[in-house]
PDB file of N, CA and C in Angstrom:
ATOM      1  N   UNK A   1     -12.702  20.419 -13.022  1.00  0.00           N
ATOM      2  CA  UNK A   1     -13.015  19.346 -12.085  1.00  0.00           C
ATOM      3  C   UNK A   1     -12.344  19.648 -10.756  1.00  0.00           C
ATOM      4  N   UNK A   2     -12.860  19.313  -9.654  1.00  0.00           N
ATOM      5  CA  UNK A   2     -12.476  19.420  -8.466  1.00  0.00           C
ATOM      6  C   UNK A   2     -13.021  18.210  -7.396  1.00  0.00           C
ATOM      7  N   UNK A   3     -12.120  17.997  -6.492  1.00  0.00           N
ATOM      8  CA  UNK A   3     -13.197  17.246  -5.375  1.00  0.00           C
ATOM      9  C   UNK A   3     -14.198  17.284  -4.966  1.00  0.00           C
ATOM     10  N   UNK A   4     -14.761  16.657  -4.736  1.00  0.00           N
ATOM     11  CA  UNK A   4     -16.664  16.584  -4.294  1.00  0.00           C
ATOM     12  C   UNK A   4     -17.474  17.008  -5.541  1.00  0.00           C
ATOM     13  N   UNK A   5     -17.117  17.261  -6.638  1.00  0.00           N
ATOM     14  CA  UNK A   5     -17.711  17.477  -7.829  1.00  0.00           C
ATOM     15  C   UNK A   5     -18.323  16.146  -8.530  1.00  0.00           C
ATOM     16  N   UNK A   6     -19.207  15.905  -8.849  1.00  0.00           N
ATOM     17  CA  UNK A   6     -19.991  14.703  -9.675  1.00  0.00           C
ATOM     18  C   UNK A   6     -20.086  14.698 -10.779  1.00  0.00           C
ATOM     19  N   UNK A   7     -19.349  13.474 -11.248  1.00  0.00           N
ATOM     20  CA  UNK A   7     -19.176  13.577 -13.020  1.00  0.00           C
ATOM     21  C   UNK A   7     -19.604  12.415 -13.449  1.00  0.00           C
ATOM     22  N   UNK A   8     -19.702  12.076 -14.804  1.00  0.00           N
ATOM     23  CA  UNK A   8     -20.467  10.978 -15.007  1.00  0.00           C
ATOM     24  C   UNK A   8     -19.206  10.829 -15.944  1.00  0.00           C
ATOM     25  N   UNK A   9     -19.548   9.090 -16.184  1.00  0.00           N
ATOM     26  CA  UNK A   9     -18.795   8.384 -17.326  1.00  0.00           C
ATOM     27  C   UNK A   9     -18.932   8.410 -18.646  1.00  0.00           C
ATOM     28  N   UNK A  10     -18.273   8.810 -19.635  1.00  0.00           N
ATOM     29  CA  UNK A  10     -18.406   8.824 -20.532  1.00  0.00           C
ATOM     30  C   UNK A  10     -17.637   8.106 -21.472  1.00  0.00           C
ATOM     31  N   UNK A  11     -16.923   7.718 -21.169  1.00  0.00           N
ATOM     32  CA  UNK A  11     -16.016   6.431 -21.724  1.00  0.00           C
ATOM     33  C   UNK A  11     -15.970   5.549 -20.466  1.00  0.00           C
ATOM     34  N   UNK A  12     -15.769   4.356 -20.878  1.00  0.00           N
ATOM     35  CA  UNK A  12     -15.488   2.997 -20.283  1.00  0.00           C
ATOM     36  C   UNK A  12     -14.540   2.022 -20.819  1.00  0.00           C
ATOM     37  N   UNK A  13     -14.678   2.665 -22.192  1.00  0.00           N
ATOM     38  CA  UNK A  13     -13.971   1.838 -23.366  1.00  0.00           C
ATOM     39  C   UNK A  13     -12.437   1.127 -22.790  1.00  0.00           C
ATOM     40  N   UNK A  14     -11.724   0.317 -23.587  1.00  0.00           N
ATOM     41  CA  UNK A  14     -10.715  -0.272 -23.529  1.00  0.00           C
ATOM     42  C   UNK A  14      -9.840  -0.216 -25.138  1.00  0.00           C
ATOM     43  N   UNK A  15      -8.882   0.732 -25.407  1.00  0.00           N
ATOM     44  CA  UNK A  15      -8.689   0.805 -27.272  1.00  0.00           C
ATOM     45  C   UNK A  15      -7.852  -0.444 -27.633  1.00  0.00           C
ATOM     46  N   UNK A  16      -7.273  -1.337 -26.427  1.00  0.00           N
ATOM     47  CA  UNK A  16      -5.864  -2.202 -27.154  1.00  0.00           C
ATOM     48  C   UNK A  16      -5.965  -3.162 -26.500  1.00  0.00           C
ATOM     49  N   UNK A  17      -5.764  -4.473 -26.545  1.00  0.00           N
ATOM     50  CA  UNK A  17      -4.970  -5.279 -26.008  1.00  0.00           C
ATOM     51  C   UNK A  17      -4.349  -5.354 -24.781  1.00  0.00           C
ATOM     52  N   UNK A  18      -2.702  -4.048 -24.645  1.00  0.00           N
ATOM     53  CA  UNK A  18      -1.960  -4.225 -24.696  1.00  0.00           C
ATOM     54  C   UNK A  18      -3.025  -3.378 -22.645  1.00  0.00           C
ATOM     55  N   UNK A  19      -3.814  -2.255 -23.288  1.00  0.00           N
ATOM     56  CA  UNK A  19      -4.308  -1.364 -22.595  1.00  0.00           C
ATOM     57  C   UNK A  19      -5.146  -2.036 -21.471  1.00  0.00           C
ATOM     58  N   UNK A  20      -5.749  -3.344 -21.858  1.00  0.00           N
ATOM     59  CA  UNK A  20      -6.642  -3.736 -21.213  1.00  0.00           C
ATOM     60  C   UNK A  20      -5.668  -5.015 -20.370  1.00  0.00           C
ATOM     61  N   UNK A  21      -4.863  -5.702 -20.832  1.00  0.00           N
ATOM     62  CA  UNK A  21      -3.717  -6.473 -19.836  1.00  0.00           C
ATOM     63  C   UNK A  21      -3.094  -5.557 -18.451  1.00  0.00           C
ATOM     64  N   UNK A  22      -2.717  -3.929 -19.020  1.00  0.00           N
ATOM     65  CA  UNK A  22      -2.672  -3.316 -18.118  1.00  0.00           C
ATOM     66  C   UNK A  22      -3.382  -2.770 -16.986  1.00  0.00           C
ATOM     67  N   UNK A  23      -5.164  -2.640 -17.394  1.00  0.00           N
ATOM     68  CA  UNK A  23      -5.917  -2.641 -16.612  1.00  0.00           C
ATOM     69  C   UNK A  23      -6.715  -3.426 -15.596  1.00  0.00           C
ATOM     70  N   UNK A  24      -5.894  -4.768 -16.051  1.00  0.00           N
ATOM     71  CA  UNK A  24      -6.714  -6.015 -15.148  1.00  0.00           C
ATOM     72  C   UNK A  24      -5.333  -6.343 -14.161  1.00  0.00           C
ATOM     73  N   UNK A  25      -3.987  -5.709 -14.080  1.00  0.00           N
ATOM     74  CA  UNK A  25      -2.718  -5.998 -13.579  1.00  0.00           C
ATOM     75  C   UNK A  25      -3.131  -4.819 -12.344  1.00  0.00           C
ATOM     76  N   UNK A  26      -3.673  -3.424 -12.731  1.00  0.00           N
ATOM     77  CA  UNK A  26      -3.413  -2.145 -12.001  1.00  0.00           C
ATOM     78  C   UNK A  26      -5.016  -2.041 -10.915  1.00  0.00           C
ATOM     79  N   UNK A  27      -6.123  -2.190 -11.654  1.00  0.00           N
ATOM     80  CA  UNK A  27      -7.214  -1.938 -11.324  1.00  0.00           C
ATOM     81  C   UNK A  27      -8.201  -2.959 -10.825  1.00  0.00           C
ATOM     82  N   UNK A  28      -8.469  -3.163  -9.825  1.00  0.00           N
ATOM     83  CA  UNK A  28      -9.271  -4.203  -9.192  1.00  0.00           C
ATOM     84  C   UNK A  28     -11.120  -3.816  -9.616  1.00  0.00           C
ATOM     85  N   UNK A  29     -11.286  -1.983  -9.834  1.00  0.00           N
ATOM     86  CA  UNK A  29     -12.644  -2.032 -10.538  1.00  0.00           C
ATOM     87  C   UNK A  29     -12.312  -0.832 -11.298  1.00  0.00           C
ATOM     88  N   UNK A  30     -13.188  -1.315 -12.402  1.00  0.00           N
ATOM     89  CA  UNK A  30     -13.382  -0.276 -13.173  1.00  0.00           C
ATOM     90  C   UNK A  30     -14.231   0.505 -13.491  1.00  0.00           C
ATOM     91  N   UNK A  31     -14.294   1.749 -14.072  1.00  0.00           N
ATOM     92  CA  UNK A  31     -15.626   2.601 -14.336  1.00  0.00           C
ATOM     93  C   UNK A  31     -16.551   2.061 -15.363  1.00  0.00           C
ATOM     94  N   UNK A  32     -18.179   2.297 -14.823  1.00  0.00           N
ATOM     95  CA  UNK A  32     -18.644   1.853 -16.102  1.00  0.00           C
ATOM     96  C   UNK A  32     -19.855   3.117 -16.673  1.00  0.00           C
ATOM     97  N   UNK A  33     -19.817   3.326 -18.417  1.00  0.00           N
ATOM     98  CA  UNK A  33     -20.394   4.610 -18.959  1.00  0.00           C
ATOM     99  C   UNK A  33     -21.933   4.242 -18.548  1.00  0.00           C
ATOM    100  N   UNK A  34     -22.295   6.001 -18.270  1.00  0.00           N
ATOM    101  CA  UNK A  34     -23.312   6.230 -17.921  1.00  0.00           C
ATOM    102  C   UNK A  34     -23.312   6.377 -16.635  1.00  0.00           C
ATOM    103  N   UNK A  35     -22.638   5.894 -15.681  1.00  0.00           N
ATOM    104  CA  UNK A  35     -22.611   6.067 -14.747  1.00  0.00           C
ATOM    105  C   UNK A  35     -22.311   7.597 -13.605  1.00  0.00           C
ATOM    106  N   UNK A  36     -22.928   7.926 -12.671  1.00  0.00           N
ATOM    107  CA  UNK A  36     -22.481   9.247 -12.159  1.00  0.00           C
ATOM    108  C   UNK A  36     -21.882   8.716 -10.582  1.00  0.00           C
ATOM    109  N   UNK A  37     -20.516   9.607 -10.988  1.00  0.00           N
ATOM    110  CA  UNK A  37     -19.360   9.351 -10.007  1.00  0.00           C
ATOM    111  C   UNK A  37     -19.028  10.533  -9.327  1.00  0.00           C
ATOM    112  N   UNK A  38     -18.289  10.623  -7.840  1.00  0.00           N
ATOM    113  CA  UNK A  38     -17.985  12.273  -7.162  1.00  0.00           C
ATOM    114  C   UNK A  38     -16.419  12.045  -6.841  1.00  0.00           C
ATOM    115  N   UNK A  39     -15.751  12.902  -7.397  1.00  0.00           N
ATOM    116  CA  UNK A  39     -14.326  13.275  -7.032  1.00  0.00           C
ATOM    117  C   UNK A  39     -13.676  12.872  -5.616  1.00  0.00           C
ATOM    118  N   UNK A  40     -13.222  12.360  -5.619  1.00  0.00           N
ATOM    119  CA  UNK A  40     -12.095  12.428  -4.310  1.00  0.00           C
ATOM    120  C   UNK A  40     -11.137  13.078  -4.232  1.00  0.00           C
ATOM    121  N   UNK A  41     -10.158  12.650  -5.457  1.00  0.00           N
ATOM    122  CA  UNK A  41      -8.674  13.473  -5.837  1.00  0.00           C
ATOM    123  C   UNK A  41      -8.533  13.796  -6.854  1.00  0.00           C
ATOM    124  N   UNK A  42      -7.914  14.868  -7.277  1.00  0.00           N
ATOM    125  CA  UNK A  42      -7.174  14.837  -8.594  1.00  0.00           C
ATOM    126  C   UNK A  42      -5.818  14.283  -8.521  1.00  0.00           C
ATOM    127  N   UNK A  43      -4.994  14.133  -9.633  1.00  0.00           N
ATOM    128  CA  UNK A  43      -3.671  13.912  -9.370  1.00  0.00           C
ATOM    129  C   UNK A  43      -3.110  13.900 -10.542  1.00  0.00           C
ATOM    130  N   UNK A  44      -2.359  14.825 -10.358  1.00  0.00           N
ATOM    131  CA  UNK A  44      -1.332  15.604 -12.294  1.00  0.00           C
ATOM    132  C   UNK A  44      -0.620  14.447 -12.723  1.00  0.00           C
ATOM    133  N   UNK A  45       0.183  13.622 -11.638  1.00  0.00           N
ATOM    134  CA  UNK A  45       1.188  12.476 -12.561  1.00  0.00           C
ATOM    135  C   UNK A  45       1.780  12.862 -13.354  1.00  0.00           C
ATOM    136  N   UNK A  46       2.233  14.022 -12.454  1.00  0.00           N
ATOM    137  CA  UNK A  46       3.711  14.445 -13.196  1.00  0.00           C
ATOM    138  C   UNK A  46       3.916  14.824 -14.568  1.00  0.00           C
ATOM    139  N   UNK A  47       2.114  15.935 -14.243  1.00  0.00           N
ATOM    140  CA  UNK A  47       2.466  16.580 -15.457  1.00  0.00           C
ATOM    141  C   UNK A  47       1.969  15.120 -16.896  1.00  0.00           C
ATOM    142  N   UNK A  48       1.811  14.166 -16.880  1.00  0.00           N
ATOM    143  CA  UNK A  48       1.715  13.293 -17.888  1.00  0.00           C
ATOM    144  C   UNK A  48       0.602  12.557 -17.753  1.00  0.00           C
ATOM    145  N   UNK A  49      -0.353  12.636 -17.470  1.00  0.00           N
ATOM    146  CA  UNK A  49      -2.010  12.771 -17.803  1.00  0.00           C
ATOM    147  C   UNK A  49      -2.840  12.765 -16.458  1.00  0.00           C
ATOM    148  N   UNK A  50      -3.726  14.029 -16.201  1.00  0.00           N
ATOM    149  CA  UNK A  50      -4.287  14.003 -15.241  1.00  0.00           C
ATOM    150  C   UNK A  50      -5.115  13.102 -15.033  1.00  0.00           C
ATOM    151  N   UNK A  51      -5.393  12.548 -13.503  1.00  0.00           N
ATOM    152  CA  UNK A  51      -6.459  11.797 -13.390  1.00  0.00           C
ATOM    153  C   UNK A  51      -7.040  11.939 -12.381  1.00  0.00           C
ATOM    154  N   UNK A  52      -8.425  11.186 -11.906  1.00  0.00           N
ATOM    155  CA  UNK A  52      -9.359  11.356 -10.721  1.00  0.00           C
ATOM    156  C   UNK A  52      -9.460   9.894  -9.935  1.00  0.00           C
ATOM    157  N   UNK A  53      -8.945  10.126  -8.962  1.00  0.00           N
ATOM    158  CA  UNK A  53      -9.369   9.329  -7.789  1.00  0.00           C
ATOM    159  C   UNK A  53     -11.218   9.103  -7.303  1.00  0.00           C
ATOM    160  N   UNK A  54     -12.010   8.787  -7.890  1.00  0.00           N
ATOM    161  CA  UNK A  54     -13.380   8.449  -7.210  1.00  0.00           C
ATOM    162  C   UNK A  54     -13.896   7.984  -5.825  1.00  0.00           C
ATOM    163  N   UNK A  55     -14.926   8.357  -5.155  1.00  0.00           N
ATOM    164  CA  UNK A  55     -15.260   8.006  -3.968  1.00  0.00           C
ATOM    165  C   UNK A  55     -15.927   6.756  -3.778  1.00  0.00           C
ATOM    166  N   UNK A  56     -16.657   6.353  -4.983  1.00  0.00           N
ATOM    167  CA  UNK A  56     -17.490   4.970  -5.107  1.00  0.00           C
ATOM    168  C   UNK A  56     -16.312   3.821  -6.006  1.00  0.00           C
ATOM    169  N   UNK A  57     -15.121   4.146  -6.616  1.00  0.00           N
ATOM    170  CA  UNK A  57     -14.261   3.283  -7.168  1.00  0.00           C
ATOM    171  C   UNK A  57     -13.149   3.377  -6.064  1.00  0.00           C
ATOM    172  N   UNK A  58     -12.308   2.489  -5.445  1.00  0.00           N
ATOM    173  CA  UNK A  58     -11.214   2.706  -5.093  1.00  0.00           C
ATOM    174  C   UNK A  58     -10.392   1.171  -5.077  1.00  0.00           C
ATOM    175  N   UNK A  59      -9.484   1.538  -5.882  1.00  0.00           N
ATOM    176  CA  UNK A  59      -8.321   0.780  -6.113  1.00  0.00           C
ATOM    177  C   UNK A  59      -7.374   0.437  -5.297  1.00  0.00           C
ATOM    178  N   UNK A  60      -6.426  -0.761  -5.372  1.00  0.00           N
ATOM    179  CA  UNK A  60      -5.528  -0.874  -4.332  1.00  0.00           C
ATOM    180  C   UNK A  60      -4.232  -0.162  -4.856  1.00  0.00           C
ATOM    181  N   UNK A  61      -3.378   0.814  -3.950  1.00  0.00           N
ATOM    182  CA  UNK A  61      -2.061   1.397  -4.465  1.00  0.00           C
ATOM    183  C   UNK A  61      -1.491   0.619  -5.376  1.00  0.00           C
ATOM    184  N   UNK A  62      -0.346   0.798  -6.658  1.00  0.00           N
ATOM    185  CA  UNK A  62       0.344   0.020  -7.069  1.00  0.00           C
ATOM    186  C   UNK A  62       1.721   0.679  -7.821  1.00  0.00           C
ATOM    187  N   UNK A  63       2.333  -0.361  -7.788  1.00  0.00           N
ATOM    188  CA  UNK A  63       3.670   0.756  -8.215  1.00  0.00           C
ATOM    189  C   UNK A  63       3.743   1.212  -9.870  1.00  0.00           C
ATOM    190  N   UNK A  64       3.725   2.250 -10.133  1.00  0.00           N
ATOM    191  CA  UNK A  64       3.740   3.157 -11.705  1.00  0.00           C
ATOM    192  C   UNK A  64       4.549   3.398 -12.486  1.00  0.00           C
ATOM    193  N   UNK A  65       5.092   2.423 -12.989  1.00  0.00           N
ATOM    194  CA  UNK A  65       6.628   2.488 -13.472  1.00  0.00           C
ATOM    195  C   UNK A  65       7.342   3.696 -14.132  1.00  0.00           C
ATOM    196  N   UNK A  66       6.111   4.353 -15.103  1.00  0.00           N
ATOM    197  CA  UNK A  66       6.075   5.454 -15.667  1.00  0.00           C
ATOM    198  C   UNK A  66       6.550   6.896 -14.764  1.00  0.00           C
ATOM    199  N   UNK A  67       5.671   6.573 -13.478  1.00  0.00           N
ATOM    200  CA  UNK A  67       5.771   7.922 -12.300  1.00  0.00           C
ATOM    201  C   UNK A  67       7.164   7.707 -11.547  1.00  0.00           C
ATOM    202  N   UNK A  68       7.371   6.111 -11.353  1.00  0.00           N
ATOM    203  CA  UNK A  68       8.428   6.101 -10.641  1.00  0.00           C
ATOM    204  C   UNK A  68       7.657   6.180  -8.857  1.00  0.00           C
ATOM    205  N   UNK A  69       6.579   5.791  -8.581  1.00  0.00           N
ATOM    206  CA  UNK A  69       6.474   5.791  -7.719  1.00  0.00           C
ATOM    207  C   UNK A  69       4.496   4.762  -7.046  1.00  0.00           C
ATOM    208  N   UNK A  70       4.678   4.653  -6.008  1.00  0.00           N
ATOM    209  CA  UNK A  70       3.307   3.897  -5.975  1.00  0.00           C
ATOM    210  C   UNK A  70       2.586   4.881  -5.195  1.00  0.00           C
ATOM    211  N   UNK A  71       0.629   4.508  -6.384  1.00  0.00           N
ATOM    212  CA  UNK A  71      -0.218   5.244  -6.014  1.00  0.00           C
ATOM    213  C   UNK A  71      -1.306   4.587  -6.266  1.00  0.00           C
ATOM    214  N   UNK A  72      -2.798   4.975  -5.904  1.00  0.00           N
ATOM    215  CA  UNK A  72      -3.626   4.373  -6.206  1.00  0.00           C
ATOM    216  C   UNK A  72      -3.713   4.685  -7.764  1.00  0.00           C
ATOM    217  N   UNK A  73      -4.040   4.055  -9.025  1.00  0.00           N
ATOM    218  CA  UNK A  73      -4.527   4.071 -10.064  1.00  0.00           C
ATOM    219  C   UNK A  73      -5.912   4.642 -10.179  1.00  0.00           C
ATOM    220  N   UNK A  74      -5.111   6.028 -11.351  1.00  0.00           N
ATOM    221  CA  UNK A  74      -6.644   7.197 -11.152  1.00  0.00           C
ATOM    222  C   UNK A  74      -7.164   7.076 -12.755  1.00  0.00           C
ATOM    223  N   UNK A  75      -7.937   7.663 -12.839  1.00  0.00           N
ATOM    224  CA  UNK A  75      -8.599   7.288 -14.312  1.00  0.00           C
ATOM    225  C   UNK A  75      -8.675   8.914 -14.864  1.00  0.00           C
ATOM    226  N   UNK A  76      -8.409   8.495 -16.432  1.00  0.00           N
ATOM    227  CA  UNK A  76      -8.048   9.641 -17.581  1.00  0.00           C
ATOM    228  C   UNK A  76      -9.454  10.814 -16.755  1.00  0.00           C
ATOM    229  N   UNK A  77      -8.866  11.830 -17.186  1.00  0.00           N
ATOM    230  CA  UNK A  77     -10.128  12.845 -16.952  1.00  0.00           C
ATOM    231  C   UNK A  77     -10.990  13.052 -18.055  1.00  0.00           C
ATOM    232  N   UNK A  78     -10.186  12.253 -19.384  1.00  0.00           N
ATOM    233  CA  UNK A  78     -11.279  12.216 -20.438  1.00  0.00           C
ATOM    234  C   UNK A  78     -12.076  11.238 -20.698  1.00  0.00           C
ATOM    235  N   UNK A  79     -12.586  10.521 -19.594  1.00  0.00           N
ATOM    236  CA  UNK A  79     -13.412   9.084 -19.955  1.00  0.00           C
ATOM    237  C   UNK A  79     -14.572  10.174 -18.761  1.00  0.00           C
ATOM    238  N   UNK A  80     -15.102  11.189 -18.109  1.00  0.00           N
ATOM    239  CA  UNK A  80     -15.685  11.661 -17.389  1.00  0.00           C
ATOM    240  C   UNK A  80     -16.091  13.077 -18.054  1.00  0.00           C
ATOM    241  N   UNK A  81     -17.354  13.458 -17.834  1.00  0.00           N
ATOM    242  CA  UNK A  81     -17.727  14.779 -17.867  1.00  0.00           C
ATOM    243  C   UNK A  81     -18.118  15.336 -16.982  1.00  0.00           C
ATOM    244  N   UNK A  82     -17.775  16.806 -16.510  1.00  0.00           N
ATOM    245  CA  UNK A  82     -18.475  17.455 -15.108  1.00  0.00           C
ATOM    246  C   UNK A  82     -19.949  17.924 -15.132  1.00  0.00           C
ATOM    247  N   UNK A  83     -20.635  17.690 -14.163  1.00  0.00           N
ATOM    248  CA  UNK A  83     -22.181  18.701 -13.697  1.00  0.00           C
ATOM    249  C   UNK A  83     -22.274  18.899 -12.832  1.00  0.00           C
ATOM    250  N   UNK A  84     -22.924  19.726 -12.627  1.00  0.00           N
ATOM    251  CA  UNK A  84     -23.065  20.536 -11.870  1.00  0.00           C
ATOM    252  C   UNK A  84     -23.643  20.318 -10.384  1.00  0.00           C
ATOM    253  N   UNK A  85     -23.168  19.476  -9.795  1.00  0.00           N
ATOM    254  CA  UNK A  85     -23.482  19.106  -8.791  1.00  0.00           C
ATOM    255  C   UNK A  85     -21.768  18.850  -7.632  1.00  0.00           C
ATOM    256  N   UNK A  86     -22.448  18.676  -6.375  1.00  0.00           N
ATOM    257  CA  UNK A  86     -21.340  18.573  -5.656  1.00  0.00           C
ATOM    258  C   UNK A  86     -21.737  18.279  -4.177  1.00  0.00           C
ATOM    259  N   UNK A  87     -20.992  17.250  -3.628  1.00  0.00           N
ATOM    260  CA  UNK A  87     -21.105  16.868  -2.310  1.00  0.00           C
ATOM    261  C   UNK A  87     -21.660  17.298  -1.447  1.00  0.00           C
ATOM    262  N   UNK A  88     -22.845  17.453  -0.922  1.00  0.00           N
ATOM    263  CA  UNK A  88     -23.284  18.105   0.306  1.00  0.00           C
ATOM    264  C   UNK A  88     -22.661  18.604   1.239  1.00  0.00           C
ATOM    265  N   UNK A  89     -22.194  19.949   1.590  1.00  0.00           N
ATOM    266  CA  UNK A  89     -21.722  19.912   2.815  1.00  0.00           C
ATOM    267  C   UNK A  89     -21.269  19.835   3.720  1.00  0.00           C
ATOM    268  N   UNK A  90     -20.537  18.693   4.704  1.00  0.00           N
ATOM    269  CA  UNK A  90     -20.930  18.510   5.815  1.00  0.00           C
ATOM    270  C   UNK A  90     -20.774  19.222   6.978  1.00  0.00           C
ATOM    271  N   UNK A  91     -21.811  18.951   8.003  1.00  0.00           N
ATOM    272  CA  UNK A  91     -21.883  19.585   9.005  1.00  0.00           C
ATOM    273  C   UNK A  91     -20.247  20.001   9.810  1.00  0.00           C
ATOM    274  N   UNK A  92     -19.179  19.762   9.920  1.00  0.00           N
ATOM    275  CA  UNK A  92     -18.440  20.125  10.036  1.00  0.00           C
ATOM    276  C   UNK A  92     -17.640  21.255   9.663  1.00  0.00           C
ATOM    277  N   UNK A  93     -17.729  21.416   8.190  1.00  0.00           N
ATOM    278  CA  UNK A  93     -17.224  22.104   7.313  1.00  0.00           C
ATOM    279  C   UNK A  93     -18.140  23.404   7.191  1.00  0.00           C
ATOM    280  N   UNK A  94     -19.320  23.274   7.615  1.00  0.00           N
ATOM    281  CA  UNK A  94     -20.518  24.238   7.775  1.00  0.00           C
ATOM    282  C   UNK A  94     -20.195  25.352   9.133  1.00  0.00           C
ATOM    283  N   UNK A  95     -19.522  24.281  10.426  1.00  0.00           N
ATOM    284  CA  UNK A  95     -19.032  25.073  11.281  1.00  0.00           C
ATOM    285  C   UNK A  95     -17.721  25.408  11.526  1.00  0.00           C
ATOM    286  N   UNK A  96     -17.495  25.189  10.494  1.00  0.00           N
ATOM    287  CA  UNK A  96     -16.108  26.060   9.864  1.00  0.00           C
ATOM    288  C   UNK A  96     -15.782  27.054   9.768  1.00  0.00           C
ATOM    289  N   UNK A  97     -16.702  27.167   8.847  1.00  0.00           N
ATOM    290  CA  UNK A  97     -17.340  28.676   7.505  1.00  0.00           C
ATOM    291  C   UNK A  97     -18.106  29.003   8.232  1.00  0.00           C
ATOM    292  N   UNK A  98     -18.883  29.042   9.364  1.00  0.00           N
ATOM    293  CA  UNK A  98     -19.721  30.066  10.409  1.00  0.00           C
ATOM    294  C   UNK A  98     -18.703  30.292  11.226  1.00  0.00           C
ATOM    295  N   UNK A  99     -17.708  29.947  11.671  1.00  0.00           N
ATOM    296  CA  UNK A  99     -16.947  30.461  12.667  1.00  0.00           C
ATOM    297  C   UNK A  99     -15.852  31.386  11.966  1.00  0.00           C
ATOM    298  N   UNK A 100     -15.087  30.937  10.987  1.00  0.00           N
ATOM    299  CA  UNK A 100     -14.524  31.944  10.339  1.00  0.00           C
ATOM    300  C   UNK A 100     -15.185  33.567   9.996  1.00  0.00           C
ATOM    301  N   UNK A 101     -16.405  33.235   9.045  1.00  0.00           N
ATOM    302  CA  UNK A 101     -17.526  34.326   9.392  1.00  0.00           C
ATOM    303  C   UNK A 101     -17.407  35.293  10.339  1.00  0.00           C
ATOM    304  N   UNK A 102     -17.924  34.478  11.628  1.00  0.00           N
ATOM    305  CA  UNK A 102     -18.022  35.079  12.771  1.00  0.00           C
ATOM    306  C   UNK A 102     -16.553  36.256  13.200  1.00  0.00           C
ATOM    307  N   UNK A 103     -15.452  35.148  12.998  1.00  0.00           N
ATOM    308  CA  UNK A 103     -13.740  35.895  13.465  1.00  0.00           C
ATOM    309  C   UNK A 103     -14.012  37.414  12.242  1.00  0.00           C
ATOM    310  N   UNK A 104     -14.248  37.451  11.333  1.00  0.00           N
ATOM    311  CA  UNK A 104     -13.683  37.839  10.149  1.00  0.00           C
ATOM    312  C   UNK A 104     -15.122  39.373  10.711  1.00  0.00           C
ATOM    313  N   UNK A 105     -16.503  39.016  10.793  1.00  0.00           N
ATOM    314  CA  UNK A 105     -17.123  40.471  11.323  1.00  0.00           C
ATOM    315  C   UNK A 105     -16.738  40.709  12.534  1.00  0.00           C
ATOM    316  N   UNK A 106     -15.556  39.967  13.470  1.00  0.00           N
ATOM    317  CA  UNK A 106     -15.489  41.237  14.599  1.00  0.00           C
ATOM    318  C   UNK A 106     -14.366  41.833  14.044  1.00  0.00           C
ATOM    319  N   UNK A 107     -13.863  41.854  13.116  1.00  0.00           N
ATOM    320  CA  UNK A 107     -12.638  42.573  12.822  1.00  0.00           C
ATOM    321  C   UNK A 107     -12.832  44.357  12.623  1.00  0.00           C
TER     322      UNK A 107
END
C-alpha cells in the first residue's frame, strides 16, 4: 500500500463492545465494506499496527494514549485490500517529471 493507491473495504466490522465505545470516542466517520477508498497516509504507530489515513474519511486529531501522542485516527490496514489503481497525476507533478527528464538528458 502506498499513497494515492485505491483500496477497497473489506472489513467494517466492530469485534467488542469495548472496541466499538472506542470508536465512537476517536472517530467522527467510519469506513463502510465494499466501499473503494485512496490513500493519503500511511502511519507505522510505532511499529504497533499500521494504518491508513484516507482522502474521502478524515477524522479529527486525538490524543493516543497507547502512542503517547496526538494524531488523526488511521484505520487497521487489514479491514482494506489494494488494486490496482491510483490517483491521477496531477498536472503539477507531471511538470516535475518533465523537467527533471529534461535536467537529467542534458547531462
Amino acid at each position: 500500500m502506498r499513497p494515492g493507491q485505491k483500496v477497497v473495504c473489506v472489513d467494517d466490522s466492530v469485534s467488542s463492545p469495548e472496541l466499538m465505545w472506542s470508536i465512537m470516542l476517536n472517530f467522527q466517520q467510519w469506513v463502510k465494506k465494499d466501499v473503494t477508498y485512496t490513500i493519503r497516509e500511511i502511519l507505522n504507530n510505532d511499529d504497533i499496527v499500521t494504518g491508513v489515513l484516507l482522502k474521502e474519511v478524515v477524522n479529527k486529531p486525538v490524543y493516543i494514549k497507547l502512542l503517547d501522542k496526538t494524531q488523526e485516527p488511521a484505520f487497521a490496514t487489514f479491514r482494506f485490500r489494494e488494486l490496482d489503481e491510483f490517483e491521477p497525476i496531477e498536472a503539477e507533478a507531471i511538470n516535475s517529471i518533465e523537467q527533471l527528464v529534461e535536467e537529467i538528458n542534458k547531462l
